[in-house]
Protein backbone atom coordinates (compact mmCIF):
# COMPACT_ATOMS: atom_id res chain seq x y z
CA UNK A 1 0.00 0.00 0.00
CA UNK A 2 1.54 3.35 -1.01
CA UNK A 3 2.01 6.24 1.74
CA UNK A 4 0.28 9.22 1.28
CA UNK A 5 2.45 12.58 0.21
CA UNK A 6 2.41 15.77 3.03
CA UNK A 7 3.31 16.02 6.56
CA UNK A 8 1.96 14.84 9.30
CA UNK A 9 0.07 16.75 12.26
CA UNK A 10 3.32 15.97 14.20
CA UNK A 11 5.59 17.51 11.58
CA UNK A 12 3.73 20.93 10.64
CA UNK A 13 3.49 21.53 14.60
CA UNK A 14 7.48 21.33 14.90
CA UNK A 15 7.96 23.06 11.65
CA UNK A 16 5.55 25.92 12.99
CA UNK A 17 7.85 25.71 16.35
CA UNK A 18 10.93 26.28 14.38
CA UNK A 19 9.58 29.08 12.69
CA UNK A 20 8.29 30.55 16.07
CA UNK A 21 11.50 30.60 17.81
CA UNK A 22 12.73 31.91 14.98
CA UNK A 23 10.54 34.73 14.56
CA UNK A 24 11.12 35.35 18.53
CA UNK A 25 14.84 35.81 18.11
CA UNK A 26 15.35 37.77 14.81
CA UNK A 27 11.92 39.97 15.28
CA UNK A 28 13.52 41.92 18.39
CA UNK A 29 17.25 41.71 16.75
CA UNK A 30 15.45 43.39 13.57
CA UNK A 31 13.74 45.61 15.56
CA UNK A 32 17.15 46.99 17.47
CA UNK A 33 19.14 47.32 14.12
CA UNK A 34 16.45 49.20 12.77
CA UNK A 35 16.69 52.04 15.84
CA UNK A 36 20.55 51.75 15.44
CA UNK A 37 20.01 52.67 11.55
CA UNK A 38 17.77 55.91 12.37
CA UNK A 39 19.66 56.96 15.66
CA UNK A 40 23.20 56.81 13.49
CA UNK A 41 21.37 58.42 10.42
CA UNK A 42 20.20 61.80 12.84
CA UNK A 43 23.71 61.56 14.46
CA UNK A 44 25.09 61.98 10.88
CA UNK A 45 22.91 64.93 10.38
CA UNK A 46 23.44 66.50 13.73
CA UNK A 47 27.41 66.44 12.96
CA UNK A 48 26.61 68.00 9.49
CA UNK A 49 24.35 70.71 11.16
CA UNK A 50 27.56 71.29 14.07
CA UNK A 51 29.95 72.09 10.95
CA UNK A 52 27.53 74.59 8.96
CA UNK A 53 26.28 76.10 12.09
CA UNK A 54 30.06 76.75 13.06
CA UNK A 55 30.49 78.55 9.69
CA UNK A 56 27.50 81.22 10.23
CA UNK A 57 28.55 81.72 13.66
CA UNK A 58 32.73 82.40 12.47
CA UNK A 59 30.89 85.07 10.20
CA UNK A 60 28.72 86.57 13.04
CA UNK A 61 31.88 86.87 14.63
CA UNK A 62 33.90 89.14 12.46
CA UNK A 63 30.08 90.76 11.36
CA UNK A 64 30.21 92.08 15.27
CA UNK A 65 33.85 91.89 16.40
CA UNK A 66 34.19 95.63 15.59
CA UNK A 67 31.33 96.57 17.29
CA UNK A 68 32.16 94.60 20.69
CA UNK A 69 35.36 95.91 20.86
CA UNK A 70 34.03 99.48 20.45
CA UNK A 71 31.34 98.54 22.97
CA UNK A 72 34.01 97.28 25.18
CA UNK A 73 36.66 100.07 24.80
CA UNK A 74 33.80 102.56 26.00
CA UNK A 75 31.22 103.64 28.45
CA UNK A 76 28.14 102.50 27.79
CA UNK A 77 26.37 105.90 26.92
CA UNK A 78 29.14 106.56 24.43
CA UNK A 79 29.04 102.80 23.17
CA UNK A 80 24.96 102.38 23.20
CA UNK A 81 24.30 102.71 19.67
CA UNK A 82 26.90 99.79 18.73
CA UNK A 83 24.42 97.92 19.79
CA UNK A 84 22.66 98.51 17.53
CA UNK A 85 24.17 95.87 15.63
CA UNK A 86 25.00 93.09 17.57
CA UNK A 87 23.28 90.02 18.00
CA UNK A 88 24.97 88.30 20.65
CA UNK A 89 24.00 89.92 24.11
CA UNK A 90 26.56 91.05 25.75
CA UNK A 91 25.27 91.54 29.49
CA UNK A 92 24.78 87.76 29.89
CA UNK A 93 27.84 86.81 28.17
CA UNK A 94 28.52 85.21 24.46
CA UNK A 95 26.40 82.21 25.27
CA UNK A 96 23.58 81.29 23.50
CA UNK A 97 21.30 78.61 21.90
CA UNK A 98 19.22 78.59 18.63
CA UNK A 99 15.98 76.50 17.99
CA UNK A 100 14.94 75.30 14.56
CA UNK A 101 11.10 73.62 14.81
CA UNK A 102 11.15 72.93 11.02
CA UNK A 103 9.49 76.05 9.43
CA UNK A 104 11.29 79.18 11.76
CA UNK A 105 14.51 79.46 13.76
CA UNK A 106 14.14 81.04 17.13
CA UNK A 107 16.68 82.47 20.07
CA UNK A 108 15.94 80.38 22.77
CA UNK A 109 17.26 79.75 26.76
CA UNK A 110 18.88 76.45 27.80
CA UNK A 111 15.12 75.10 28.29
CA UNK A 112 14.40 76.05 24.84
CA UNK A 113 12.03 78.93 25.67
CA UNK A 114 11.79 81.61 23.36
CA UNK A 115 14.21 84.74 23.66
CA UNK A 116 12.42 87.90 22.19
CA UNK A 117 13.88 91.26 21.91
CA UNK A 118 14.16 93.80 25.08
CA UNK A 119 11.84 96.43 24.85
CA UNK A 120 14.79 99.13 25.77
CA UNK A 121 16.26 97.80 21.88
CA UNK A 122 16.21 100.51 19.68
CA UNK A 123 13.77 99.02 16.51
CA UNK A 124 17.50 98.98 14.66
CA UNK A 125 18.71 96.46 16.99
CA UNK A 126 15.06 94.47 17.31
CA UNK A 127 15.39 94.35 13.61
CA UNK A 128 18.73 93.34 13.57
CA UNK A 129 17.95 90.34 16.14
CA UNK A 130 15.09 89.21 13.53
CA UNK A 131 17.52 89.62 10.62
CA UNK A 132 20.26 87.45 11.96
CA UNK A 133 17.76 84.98 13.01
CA UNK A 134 16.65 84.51 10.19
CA UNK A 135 20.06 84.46 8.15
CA UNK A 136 21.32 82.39 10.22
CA UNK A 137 18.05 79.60 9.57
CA UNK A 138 19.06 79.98 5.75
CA UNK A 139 22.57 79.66 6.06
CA UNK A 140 22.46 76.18 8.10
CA UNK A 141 19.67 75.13 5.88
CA UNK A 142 21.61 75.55 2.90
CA UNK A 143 23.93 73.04 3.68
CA UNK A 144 21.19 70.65 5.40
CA UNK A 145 17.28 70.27 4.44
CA UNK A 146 14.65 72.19 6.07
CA UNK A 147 13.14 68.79 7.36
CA UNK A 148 13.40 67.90 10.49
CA UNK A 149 14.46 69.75 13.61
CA UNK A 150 17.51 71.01 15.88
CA UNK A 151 18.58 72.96 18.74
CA UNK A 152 22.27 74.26 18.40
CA UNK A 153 24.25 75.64 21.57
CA UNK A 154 26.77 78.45 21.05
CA UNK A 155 29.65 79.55 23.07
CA UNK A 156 32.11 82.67 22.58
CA UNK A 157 30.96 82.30 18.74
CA UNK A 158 31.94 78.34 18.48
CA UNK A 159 29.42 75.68 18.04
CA UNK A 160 29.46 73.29 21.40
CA UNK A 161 27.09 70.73 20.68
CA UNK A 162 23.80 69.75 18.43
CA UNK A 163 20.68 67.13 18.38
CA UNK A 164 18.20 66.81 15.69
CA UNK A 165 15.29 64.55 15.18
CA UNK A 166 13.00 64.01 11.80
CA UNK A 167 10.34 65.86 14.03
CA UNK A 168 9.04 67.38 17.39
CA UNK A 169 8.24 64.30 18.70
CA UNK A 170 11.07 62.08 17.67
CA UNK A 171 12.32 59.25 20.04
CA UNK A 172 15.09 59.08 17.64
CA UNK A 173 17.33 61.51 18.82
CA UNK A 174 20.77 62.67 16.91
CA UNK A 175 23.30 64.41 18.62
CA UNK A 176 26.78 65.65 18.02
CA UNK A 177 29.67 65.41 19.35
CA UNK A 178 28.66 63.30 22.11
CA UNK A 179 26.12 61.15 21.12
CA UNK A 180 23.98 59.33 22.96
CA UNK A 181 25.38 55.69 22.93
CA UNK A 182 28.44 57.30 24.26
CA UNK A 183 27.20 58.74 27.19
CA UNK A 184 25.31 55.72 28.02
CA UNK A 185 28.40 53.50 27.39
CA UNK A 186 30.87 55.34 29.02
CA UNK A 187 32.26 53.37 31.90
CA UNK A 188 31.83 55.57 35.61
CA UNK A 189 28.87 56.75 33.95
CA UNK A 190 26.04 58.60 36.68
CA UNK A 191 22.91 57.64 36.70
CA UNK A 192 21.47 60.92 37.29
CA UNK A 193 22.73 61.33 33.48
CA UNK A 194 20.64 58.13 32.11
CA UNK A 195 17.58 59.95 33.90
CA UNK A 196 18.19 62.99 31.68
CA UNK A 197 18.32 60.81 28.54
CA UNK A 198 15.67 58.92 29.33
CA UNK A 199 13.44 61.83 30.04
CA UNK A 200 14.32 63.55 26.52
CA UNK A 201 13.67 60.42 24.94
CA UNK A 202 10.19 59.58 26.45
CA UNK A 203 8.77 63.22 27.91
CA UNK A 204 7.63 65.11 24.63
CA UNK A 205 8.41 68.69 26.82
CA UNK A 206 11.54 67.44 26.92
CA UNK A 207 12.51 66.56 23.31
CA UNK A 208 15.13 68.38 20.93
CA UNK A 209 13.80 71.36 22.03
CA UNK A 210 14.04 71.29 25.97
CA UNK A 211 17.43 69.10 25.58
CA UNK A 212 19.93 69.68 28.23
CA UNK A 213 22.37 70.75 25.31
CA UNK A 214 25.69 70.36 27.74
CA UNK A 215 25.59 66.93 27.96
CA UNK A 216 26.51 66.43 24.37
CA UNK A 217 28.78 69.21 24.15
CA UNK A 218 32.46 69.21 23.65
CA UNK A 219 33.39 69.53 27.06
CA UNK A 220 32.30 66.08 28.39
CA UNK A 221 33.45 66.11 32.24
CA UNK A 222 29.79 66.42 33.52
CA UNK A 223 29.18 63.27 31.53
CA UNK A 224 31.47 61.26 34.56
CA UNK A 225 30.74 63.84 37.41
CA UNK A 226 29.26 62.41 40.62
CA UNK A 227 25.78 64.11 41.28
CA UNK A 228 25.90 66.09 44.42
């Protein structure tokens, strides 16, 4: 008597097994190496938004370097109107951030609030402010699409540190120089740190925008500083 062709019961249950365990291993492995793929793709983009962003700022620089220096060399009645054309405010020192949310770039503080003009700004300097802003939006976007978004943090006129996502949202994060599977892999690392990153990464107030820029910039000693 001849034996039937196709599998038995037995046979298509241990076949589906296979292909279960299968499916249980490479599903999450996929899963990872696709995250890797998008985190290393905005971390590509951050670093070439760091290098652009550090050739606007070398020209704001020598734009206002003239007008510092007369600003410094004088009293400030006789050195008021120098102001007139500077940017960079300097009562609170040449530190500042910039916020890009994928249609306008903005001054903002650390927490990625918005800076606005002072109302004792003559409308030249006001003007001037909104100028610069916006050349400086064009300038970086030249060099990098429009899409997406970034938050830049400036220091005596040199770029310190950047992170990007494809939007506001984003749990994939870019950053540059320090990016985040450095921090997180860097032996004596605090936890206080991790709390930070996780908190950008799952708290939408606390995204690109409200990133704690000086943990990715290029001075990286907080990164292995005990909390206090």
């Amino acid at each position: 008597m001849k034996r039937k062709k196709g599998f038995t019961l037995i046979e298509l249950i241990i076949v589906l097994a296979i292909f279960g365990i299968l499916l249980a291993v490479l599903i999450p492995s996929w899963g990872y190496f696709i995250q890797r793929a998008r985190i290393r793709t905005q971390n590509n983009r951050a670093k070439a938004l760091f290098n652009s962003a550090q050739r606007v700022c070398t020209d704001l620089k020598f734009a206002e370097r003239r007008y510092i220096n007369a600003y410094n060399a004088g009293t400030k009645a006789s050195s008021d109107p120098n102001l007139d054309y500077i940017y960079t405010d300097t009562s609170t020192g040449y530190e500042w951030y910039i916020y890009w949310d994928g249609k306008t770039l903005s001054r903002v503080d650390a927490s990625g609030n918005k800076v606005n003009p002072v109302s004792t700004w003559s409308a030249k300097r006001k003007q001037n402010f909104n100028d610069w802003n916006a050349k400086i939006g064009e300038e970086i976007n030249k060099i990098v699409d429009e899409d997406g978004i970034y938050k830049i943090y400036i220091k005596d006129y040199n770029v310190q540190s950047v992170v990007c996502s494809r939007f506001i949202s984003d749990s994939y994060i870019g950053s540059y120089p320090t990016t985040f599977d450095v921090i997180q892999d860097t032996s004596g690392v605090q936890n206080h740190i991790l709390d930070e990153l996780d908190d950008i990464k799952s708290d939408n107030s606390k995204k690109v925008k409200g990133a704690n820029m000086k943990l990715f910039d290029l001075d990286k000693a907080e990164i292995t500083t005990p909390k206090t």
